[in-house]
N, C-alpha and C. Protein backbone atom coordinates (compact mmCIF):
# COMPACT_ATOMS: atom_id res chain seq x y z
N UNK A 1 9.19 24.82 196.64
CA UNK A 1 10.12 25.93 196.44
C UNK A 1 11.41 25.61 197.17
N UNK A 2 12.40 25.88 196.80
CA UNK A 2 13.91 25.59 197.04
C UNK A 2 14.36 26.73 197.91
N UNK A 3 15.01 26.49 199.30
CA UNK A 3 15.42 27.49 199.95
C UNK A 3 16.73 28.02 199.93
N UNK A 4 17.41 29.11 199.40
CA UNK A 4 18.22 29.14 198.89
C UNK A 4 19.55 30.15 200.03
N UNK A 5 18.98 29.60 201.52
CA UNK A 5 19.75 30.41 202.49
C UNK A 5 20.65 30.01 202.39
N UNK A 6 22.07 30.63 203.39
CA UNK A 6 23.35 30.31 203.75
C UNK A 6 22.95 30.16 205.12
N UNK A 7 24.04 28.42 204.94
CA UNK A 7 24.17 28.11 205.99
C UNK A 7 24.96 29.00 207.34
N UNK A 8 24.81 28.83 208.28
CA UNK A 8 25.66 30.44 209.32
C UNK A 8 27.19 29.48 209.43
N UNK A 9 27.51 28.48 210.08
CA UNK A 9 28.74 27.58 210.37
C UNK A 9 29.71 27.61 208.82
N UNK A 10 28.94 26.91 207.93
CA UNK A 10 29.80 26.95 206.65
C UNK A 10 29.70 27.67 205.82
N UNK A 11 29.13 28.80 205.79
CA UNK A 11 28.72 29.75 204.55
C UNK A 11 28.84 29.11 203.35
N UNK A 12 27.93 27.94 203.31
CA UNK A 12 27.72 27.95 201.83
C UNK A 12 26.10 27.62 202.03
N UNK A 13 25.91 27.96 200.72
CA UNK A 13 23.92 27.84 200.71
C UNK A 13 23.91 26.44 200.87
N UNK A 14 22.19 26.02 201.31
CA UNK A 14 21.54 25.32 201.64
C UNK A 14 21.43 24.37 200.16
N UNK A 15 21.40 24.96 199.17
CA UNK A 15 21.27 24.05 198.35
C UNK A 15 22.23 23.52 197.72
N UNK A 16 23.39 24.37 197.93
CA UNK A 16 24.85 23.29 197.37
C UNK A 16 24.85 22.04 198.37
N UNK A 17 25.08 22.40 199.80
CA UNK A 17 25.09 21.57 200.72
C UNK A 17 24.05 20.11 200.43
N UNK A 18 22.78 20.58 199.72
CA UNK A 18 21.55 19.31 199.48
C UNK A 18 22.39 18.53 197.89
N UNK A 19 22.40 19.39 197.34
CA UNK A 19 22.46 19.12 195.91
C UNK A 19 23.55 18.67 195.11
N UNK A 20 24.70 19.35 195.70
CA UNK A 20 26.10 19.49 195.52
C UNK A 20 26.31 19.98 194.26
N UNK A 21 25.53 20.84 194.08
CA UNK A 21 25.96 22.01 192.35
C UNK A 21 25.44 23.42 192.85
N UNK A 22 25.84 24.20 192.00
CA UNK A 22 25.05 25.48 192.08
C UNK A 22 23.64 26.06 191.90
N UNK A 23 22.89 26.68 192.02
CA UNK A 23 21.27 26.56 191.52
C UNK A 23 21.63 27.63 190.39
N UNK A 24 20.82 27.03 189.26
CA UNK A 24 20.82 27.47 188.15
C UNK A 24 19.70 27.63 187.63
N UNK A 25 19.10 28.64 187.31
CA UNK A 25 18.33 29.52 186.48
C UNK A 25 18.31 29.04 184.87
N UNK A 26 17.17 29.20 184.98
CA UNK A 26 16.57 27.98 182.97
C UNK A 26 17.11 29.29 182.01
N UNK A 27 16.75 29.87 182.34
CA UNK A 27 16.87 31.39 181.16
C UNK A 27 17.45 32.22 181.78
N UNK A 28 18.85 33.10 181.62
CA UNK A 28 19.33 33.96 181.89
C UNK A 28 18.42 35.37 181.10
N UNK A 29 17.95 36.51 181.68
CA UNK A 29 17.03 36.88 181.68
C UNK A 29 17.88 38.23 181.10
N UNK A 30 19.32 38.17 181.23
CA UNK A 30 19.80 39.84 181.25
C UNK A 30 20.56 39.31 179.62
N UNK A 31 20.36 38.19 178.67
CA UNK A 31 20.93 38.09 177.82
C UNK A 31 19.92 39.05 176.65
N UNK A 32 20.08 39.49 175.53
CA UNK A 32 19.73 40.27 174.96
C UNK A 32 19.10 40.01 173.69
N UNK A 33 19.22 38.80 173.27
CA UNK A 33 18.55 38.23 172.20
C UNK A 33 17.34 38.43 171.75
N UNK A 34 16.41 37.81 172.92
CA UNK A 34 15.07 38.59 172.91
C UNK A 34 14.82 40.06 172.73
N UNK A 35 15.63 41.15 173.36
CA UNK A 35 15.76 42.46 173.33
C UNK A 35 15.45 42.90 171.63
N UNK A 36 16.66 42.64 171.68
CA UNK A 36 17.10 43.06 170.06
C UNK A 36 16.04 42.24 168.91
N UNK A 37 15.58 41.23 168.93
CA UNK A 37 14.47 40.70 168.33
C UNK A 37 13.31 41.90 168.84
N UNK A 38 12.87 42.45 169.74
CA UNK A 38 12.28 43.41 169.73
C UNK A 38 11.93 45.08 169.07
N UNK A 39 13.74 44.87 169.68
CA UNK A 39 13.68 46.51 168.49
C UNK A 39 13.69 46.36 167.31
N UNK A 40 13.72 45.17 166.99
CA UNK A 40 14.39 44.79 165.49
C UNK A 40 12.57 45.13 164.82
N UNK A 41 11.60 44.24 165.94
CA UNK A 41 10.31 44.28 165.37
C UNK A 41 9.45 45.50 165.47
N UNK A 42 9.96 46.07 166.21
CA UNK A 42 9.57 47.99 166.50
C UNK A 42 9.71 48.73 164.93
N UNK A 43 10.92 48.66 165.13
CA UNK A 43 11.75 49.35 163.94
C UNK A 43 10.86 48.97 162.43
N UNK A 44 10.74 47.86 162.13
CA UNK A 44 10.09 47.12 161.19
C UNK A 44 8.51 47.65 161.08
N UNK A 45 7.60 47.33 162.55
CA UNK A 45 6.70 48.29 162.30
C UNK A 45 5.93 49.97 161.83
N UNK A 46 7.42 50.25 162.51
CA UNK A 46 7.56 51.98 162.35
C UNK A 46 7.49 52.16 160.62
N UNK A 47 8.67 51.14 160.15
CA UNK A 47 8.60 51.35 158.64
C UNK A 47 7.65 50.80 157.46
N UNK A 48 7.27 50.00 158.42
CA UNK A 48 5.77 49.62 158.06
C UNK A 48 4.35 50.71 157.79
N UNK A 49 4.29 51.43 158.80
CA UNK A 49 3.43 52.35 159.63
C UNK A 49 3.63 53.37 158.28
N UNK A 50 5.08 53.78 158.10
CA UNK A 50 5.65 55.11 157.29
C UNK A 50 5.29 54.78 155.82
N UNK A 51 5.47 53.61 155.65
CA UNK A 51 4.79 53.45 153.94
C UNK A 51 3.59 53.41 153.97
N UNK A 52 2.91 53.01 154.76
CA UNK A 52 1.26 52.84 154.54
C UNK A 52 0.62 54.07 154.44
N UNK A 53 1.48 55.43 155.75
CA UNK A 53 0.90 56.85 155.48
C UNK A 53 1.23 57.12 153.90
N UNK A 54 2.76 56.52 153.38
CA UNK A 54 2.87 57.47 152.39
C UNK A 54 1.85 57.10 150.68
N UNK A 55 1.34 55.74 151.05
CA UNK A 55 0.21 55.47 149.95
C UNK A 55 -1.06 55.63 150.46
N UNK A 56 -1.37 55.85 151.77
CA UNK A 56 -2.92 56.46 151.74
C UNK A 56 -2.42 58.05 151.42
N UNK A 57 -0.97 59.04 151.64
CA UNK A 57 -1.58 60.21 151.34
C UNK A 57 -1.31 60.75 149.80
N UNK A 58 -0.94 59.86 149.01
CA UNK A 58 -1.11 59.51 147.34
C UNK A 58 -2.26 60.32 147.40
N UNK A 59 -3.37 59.69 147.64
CA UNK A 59 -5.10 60.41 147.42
C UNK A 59 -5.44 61.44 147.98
N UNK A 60 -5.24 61.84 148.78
CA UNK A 60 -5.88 62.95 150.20
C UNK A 60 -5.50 63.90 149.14
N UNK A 61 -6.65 64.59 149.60
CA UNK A 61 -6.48 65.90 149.11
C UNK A 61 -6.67 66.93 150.21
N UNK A 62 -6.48 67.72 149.67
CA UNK A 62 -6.27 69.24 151.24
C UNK A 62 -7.81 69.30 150.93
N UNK A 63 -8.20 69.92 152.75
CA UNK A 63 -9.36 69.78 152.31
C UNK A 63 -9.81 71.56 152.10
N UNK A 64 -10.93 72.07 151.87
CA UNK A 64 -11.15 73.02 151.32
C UNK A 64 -11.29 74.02 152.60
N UNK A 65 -11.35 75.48 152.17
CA UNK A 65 -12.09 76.43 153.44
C UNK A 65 -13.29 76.72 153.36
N UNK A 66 -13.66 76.42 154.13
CA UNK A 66 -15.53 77.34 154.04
C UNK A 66 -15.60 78.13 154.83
N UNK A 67 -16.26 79.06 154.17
CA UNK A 67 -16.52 80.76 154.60
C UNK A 67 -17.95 81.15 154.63
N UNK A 68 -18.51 81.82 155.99
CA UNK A 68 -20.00 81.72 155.46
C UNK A 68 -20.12 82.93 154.66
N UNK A 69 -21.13 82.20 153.44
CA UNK A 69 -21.71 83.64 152.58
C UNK A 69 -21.52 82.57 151.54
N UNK A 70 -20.45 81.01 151.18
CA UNK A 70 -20.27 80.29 150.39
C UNK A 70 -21.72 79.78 149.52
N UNK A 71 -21.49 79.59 148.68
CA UNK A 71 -22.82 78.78 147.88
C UNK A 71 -21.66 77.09 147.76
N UNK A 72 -22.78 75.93 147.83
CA UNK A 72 -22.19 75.17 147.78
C UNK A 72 -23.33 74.02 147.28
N UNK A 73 -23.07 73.01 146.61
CA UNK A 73 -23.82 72.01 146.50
C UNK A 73 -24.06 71.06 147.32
N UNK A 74 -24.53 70.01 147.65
CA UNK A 74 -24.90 69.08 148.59
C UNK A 74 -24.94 67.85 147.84
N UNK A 75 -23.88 66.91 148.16
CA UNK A 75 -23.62 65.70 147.79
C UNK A 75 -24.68 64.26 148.37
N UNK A 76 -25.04 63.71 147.24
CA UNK A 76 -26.56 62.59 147.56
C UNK A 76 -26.14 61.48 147.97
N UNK A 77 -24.50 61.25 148.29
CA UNK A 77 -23.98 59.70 148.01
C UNK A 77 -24.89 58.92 149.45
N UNK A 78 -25.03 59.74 150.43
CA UNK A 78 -25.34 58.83 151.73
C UNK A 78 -26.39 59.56 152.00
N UNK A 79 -27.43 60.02 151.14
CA UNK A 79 -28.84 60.44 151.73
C UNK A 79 -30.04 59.28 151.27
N UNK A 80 -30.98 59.12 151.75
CA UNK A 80 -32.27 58.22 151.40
C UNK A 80 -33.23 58.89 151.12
N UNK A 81 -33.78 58.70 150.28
CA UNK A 81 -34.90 59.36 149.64
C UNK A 81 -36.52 58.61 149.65
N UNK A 82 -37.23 58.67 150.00
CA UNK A 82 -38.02 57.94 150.33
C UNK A 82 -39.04 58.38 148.73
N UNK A 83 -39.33 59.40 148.47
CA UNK A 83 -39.86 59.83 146.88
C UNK A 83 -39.27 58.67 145.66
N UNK A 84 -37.96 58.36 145.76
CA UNK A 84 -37.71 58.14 144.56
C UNK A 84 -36.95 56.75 145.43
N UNK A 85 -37.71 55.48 145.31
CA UNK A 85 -36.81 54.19 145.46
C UNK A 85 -35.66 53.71 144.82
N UNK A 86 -35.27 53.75 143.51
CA UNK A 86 -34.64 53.61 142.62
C UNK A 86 -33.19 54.63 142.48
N UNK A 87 -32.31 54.35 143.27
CA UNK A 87 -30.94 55.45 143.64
C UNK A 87 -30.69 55.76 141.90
N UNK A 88 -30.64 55.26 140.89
CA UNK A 88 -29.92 55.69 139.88
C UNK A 88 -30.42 56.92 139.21
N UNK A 89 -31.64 56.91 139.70
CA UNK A 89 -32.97 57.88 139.46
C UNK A 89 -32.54 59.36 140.05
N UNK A 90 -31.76 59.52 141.25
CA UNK A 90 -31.11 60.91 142.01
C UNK A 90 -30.59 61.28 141.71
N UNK A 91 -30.16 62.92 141.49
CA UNK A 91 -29.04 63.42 141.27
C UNK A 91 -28.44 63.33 142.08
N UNK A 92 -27.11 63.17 141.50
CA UNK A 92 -25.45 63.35 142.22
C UNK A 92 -25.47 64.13 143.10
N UNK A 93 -25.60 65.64 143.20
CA UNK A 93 -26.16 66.83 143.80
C UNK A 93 -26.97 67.37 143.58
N UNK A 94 -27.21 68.25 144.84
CA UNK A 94 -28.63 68.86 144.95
C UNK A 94 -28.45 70.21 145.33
N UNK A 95 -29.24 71.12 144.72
CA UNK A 95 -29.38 72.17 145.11
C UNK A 95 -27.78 73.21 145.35
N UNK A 96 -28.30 74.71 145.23
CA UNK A 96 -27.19 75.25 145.83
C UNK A 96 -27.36 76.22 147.46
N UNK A 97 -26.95 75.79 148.22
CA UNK A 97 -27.15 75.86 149.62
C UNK A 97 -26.16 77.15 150.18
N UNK A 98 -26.43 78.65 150.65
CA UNK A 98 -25.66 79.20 151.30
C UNK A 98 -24.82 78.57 152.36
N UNK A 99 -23.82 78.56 153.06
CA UNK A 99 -23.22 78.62 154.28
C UNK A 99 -23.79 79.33 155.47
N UNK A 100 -24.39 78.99 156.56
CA UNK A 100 -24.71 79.49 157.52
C UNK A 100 -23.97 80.38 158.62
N UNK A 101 -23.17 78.70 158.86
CA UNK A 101 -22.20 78.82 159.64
C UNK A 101 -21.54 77.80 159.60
N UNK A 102 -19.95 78.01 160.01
CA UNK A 102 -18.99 76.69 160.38
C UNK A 102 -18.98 76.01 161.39
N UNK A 103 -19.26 75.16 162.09
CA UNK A 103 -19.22 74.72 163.15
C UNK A 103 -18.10 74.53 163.31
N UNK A 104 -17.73 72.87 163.08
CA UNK A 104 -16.09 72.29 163.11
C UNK A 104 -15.75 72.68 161.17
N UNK A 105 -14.52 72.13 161.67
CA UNK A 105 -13.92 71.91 159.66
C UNK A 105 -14.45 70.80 158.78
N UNK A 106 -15.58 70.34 159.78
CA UNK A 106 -16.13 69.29 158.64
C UNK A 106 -17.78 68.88 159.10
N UNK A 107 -18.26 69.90 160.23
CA UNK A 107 -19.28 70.28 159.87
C UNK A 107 -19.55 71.99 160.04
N UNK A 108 -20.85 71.73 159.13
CA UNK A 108 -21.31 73.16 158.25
C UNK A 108 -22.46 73.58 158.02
N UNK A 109 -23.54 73.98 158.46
CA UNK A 109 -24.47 74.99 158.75
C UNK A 109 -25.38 75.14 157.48
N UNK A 110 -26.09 74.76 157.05
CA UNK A 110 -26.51 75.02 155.74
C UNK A 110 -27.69 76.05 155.73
């Protein structure tokens, strides 16, 4: 490591006195290039980010209210049936199921 005191007699640093130049730094650190390559890639993500919401919310649909006292069907896509091996064999839905209660907005009490 390079000591970069002033001498007390001649006030000049220790390392002009060794070296006879100034000490110089590889990368000036307060230049901005890098900076701005940054926001530049922020910015880019953000608008990145903003189109992707606006084609996943193409599909979304609002989702519904449930109220207890509702009749509702019960969807088979992610149930297992151990009676019937053969999925093509199930109905789509099953049954019509009162509302109990709401718990959260996306679970529901049957």
């Amino acid at each position: 490591m390079i000591n970069n005191k002033v001498h007390s007699a001649t006030k000049i640093s220790l390392f002009i006195m060794n070296y006879r130049r100034e000490l110089r730094m590889g990368v000036d650190i307060r230049k901005k290039g890098k900076v701005e390559k940054a926001t530049k890639f922020v910015e880019r993500m953000k608008k990145v980010q903003e189109d992707m919401k606006r084609q996943v919310d193409k599909k979304r649909k609002e989702n519904e209210e449930w109220k207890k006292g509702n009749r509702v069907m019960l969807s088979t896509k992610n149930l297992v049936f151990k009676e019937r091996p053969a999925k093509k064999l199930v109905d789509r839905y099953i049954g019509l199921y009162t509302i109990e209660e709401v718990v959260f907005t996306n679970v529901i009490k049957l």
